[in-house]
Structure formats: structure tokens, C-alpha cells
C-alpha atoms as a PDB file:
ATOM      1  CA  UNK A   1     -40.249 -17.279  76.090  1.00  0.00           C
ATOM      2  CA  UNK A   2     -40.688 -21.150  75.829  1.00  0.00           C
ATOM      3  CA  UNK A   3     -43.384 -22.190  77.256  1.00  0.00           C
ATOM      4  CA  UNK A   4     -44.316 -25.992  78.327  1.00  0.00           C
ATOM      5  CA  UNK A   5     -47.925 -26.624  78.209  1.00  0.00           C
ATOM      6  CA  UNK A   6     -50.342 -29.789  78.118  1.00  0.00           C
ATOM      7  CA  UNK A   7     -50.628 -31.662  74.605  1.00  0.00           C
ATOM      8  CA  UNK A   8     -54.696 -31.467  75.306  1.00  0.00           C
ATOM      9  CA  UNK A   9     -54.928 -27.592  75.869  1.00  0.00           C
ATOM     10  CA  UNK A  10     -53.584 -27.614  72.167  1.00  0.00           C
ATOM     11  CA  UNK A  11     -56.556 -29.908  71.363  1.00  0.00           C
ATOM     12  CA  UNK A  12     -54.895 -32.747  70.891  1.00  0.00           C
ATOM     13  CA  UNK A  13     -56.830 -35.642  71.065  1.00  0.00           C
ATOM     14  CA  UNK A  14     -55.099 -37.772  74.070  1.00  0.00           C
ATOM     15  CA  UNK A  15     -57.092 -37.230  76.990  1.00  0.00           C
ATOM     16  CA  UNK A  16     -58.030 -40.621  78.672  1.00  0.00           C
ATOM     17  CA  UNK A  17     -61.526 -40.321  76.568  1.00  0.00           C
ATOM     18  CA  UNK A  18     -60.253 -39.470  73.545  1.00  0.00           C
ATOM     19  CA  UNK A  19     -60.757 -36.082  73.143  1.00  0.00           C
ATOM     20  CA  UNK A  20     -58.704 -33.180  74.100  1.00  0.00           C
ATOM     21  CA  UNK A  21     -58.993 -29.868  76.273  1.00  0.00           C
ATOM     22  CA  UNK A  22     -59.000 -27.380  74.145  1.00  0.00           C
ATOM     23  CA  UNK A  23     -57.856 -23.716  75.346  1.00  0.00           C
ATOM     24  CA  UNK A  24     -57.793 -21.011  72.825  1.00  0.00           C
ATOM     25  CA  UNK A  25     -55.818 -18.639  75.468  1.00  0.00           C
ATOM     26  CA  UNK A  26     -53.230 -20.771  75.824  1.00  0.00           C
ATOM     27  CA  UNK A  27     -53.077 -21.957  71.674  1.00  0.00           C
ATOM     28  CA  UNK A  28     -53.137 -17.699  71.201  1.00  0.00           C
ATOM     29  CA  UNK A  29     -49.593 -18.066  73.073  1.00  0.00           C
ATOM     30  CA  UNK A  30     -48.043 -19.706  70.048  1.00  0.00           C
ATOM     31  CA  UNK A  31     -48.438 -16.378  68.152  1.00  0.00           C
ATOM     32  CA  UNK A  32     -45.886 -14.639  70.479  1.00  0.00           C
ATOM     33  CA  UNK A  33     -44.258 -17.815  72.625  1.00  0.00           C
ATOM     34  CA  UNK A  34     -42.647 -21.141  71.518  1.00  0.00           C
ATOM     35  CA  UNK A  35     -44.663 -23.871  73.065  1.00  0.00           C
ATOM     36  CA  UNK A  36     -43.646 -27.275  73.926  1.00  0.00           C
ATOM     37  CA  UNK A  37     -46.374 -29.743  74.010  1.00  0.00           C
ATOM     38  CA  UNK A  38     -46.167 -32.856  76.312  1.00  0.00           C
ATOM     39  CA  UNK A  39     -48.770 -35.379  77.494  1.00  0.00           C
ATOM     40  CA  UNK A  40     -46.978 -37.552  80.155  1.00  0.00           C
ATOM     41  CA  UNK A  41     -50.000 -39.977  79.660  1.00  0.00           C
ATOM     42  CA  UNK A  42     -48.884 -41.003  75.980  1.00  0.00           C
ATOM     43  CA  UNK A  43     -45.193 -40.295  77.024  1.00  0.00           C
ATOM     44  CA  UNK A  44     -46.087 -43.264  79.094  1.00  0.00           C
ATOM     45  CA  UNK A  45     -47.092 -45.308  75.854  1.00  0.00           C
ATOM     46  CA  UNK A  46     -50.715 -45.876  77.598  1.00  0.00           C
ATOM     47  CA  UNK A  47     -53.479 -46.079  74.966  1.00  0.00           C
ATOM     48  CA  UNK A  48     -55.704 -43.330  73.973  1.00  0.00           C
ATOM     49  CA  UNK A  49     -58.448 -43.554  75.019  1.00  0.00           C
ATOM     50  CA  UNK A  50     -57.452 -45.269  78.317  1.00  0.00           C
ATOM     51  CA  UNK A  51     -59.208 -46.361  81.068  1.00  0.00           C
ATOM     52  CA  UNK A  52     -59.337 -43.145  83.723  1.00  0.00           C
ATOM     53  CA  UNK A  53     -56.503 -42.600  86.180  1.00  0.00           C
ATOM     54  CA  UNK A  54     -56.343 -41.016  89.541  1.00  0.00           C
ATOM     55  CA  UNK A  55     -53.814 -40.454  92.618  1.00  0.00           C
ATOM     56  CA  UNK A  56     -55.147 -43.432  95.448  1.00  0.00           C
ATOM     57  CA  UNK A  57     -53.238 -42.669  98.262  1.00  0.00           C
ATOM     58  CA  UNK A  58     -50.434 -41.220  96.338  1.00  0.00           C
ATOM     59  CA  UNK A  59     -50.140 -44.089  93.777  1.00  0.00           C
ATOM     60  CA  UNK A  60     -51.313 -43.335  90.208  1.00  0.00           C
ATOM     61  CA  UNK A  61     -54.190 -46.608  89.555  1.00  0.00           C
ATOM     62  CA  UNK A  62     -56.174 -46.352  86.987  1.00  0.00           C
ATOM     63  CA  UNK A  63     -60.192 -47.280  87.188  1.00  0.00           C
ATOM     64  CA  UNK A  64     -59.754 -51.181  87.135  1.00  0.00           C
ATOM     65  CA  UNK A  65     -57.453 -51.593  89.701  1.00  0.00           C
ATOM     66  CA  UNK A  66     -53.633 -51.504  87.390  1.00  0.00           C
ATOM     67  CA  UNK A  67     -50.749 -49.605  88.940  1.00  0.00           C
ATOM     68  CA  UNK A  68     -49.467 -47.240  86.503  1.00  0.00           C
ATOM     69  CA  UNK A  69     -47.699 -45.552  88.574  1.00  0.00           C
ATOM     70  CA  UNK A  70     -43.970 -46.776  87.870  1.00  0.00           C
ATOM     71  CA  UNK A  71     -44.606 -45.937  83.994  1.00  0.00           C
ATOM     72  CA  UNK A  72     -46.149 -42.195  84.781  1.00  0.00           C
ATOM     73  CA  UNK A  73     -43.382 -41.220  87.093  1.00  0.00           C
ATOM     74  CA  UNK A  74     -40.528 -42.228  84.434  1.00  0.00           C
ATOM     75  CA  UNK A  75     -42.241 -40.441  81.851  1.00  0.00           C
ATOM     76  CA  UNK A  76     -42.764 -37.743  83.758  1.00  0.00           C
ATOM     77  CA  UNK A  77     -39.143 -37.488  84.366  1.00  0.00           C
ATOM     78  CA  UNK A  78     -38.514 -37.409  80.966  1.00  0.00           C
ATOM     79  CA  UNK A  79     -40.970 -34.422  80.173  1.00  0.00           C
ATOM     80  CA  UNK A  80     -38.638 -32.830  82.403  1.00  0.00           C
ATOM     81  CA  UNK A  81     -35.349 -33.585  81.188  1.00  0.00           C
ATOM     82  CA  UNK A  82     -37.348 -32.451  77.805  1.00  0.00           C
ATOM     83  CA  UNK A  83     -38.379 -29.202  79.267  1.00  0.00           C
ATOM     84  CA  UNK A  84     -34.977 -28.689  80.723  1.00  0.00           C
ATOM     85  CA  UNK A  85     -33.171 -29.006  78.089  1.00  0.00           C
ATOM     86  CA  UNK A  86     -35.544 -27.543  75.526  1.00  0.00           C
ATOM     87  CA  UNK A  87     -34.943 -24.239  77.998  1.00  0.00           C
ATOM     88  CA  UNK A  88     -38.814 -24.171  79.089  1.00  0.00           C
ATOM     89  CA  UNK A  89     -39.728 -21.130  81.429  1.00  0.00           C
ATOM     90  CA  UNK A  90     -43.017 -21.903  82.600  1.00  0.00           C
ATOM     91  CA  UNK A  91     -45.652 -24.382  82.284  1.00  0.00           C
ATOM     92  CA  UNK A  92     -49.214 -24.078  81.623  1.00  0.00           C
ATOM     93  CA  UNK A  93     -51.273 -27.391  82.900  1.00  0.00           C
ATOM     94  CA  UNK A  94     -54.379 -28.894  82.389  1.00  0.00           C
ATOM     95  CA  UNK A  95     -56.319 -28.655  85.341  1.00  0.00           C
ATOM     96  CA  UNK A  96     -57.290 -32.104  87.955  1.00  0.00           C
ATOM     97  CA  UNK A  97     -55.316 -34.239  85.966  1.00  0.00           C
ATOM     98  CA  UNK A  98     -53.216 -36.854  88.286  1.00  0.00           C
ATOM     99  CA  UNK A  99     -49.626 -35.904  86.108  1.00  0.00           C
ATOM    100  CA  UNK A 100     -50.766 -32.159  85.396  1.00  0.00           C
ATOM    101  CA  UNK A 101     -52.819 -30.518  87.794  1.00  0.00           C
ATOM    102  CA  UNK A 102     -51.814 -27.664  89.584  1.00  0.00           C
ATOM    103  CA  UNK A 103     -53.771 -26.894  92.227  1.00  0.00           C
ATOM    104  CA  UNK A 104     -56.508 -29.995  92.593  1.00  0.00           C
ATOM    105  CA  UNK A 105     -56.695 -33.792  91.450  1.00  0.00           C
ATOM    106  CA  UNK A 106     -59.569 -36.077  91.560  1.00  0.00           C
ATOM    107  CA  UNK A 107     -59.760 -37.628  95.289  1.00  0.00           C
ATOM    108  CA  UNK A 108     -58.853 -41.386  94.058  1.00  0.00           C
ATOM    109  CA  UNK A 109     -62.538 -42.588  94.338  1.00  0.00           C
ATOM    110  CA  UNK A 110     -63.342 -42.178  90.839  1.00  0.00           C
ATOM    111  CA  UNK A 111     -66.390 -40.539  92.024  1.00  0.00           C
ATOM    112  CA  UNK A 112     -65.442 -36.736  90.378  1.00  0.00           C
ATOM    113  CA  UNK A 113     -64.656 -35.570  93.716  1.00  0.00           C
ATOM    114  CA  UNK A 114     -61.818 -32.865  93.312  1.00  0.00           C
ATOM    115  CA  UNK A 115     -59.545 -32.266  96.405  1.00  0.00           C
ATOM    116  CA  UNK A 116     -56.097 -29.459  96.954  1.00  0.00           C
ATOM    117  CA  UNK A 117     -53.445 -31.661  95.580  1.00  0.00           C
ATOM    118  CA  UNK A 118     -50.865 -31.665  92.358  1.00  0.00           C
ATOM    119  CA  UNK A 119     -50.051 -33.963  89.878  1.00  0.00           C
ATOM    120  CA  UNK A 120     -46.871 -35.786  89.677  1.00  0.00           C
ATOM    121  CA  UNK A 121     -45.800 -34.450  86.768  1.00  0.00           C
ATOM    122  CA  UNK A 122     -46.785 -30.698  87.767  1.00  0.00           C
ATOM    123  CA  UNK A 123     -44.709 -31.089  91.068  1.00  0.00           C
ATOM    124  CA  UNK A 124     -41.724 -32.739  89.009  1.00  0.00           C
ATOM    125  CA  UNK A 125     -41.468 -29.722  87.425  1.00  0.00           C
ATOM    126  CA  UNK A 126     -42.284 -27.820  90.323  1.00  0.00           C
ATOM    127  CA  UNK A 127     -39.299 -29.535  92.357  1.00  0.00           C
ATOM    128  CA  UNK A 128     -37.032 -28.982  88.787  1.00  0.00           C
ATOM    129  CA  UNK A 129     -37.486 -25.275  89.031  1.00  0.00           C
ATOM    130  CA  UNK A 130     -39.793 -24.444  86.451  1.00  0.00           C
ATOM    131  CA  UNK A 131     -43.209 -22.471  87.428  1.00  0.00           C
ATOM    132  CA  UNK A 132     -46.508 -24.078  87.014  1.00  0.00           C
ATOM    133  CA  UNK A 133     -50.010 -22.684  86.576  1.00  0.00           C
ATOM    134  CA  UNK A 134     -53.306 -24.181  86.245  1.00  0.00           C
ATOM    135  CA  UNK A 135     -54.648 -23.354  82.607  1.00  0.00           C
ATOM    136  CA  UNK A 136     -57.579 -22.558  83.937  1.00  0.00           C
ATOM    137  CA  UNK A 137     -56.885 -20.118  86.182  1.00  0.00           C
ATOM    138  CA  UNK A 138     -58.068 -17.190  83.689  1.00  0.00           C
ATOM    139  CA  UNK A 139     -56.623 -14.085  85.431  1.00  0.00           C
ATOM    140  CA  UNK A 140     -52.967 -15.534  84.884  1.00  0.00           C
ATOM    141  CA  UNK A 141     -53.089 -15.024  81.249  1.00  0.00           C
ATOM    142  CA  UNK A 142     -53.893 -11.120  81.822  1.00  0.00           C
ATOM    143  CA  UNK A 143     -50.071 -10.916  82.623  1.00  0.00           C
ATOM    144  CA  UNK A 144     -47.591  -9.985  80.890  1.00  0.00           C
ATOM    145  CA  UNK A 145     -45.904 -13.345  79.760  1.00  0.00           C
ATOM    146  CA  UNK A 146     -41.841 -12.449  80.134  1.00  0.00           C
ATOM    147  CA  UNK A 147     -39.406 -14.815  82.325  1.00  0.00           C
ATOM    148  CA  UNK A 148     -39.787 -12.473  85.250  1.00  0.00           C
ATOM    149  CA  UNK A 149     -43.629 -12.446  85.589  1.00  0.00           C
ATOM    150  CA  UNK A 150     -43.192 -16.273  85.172  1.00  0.00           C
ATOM    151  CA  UNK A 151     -44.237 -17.069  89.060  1.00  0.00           C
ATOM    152  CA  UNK A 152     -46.532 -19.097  90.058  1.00  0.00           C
ATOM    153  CA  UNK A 153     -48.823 -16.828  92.428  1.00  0.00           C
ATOM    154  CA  UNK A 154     -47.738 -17.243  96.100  1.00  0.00           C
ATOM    155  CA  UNK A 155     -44.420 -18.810  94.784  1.00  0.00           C
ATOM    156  CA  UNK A 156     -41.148 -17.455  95.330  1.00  0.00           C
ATOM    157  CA  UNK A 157     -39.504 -18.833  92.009  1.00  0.00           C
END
């Protein structure tokens, strides 16, 4: 099974700090699954590290003020022609991020706040077909990882 999953769960360092998000559950799934990393972030060509981004009112603005919105959204586009055509299944996603989380994203203040929301790159590939799933939601990775388990939970993939 392919599998899509953040650059940063791999611990790659591009996180907006520098550092990554490193997930040994999901790096175990390269011993049975081909993964395909992707940070839309550096797809973007924004610097690492970067000043911190969040979803204001559905526009991606990082800390300062700058609209980075345009750039994000094409590059998340591409991720997705990438995982189309590289045949992903599923994607694993770092969690709160404003391109990859699932299931929450900062509120916009730049205050830490977390509210229910998705990234834009998450519900690009969401909207393309594929299934997404929060890397840290630990009881997903009890499952049996085969095109058919695949589903996000609640989802009718």
C-alpha cells in the first residue's frame, strides 16, 4: 500500500521551527508500506525555519501579517497531483498544522488555541479521494493497514 504521509512525521527537519515531528509508528510503516513524504510548506519554497502560519478566517497568514495563502494552495495542489499519480491510498498527517491537520488547526490568533477544522492540504486530498488521518490519533495504527481498512473513521470512502 502507498502511503502519503507528512515529511516531519519522518523527522525531517522542516517544521516552521526547524525541527521535525517525529513518529516512530508511522516511520515503522516503511518496513511493510511505500511512503511518500510531502511537506506542502517547503513545496511552497517558504524557508525553514519560517515564521509560524495559521488559517485567519480561512486565509493561510503567517505571524507578521504576509498572505501565503496563494503559494500554499498551489503547492498543495501539486502534493496532490503527486499523490495521485504516485497511486497514494491513504494519508497520514501531522496533526494542527494549517496544510495538514486532520481534525483541528490553530484558531488564527497565534495564541495556541486549537479549534475542529482541517488543513488545506488535508481537505485537498480529502476532496481528491484519498483518506486522511491525524497521525496522532494512536488507535488508527492498531488496524490492519490494506486499501480496504483505508477509511477515515466516520467516512464513507
Amino acid at each position: 500500500m502507498k502511503i502519503l504521509v507528512s515529511a516531519c512525521l519522518m523527522g525531517r527537519n522542516c517544521k516552521y521551527s526547524g525541527g521535525n515531528n517525529y513518529n516512530p509508528a508511522v516511520v515503522e510503516l516503511s518496513q511493510s508500506h511505500e511512503l511518500v513524504e510531502v511537506c506542502p510548506e517547503v513545496m511552497a519554497g517558504l524557508p525553514i525555519p519560517r515564521t509560524p502560519i495559521e488559517l485567519v478566517g480561512g486565509v493561510l497568514m503567517d505571524k507578521l501579517g504576509q498572505n501565503v495563502d496563494e503559494a500554499l494552495r498551489q503547492a498543495a495542489d501539486r502534493a496532490v497531483r503527486l499523490a495521485l499519480s504516485a497511486g497514494v491510498e491513504l494519508a497520514i498527517l501531522q496533526p494542527r498544522s494549517p496544510t495538514c491537520g486532520v481534525e483541528q488547526v490553530y484558531d488564527g490568533t497565534f495564541s495556541g488555541r486549537l479549534i475542529p477544522g482541517i488543513g488545506v492540504f488535508a481537505q485537498k486530498l480529502r476532496d481528491a479521494g484519498i483518506p486522511v488521518v491525524d497521525a496522532g490519533d494512536t488507535a488508527w495504527f492498531d488496524r490492519e493497514m490494506t486499501p480496504e481498512t483505508a477509511k477515515e473513521p466516520g467516512k464513507d470512502n
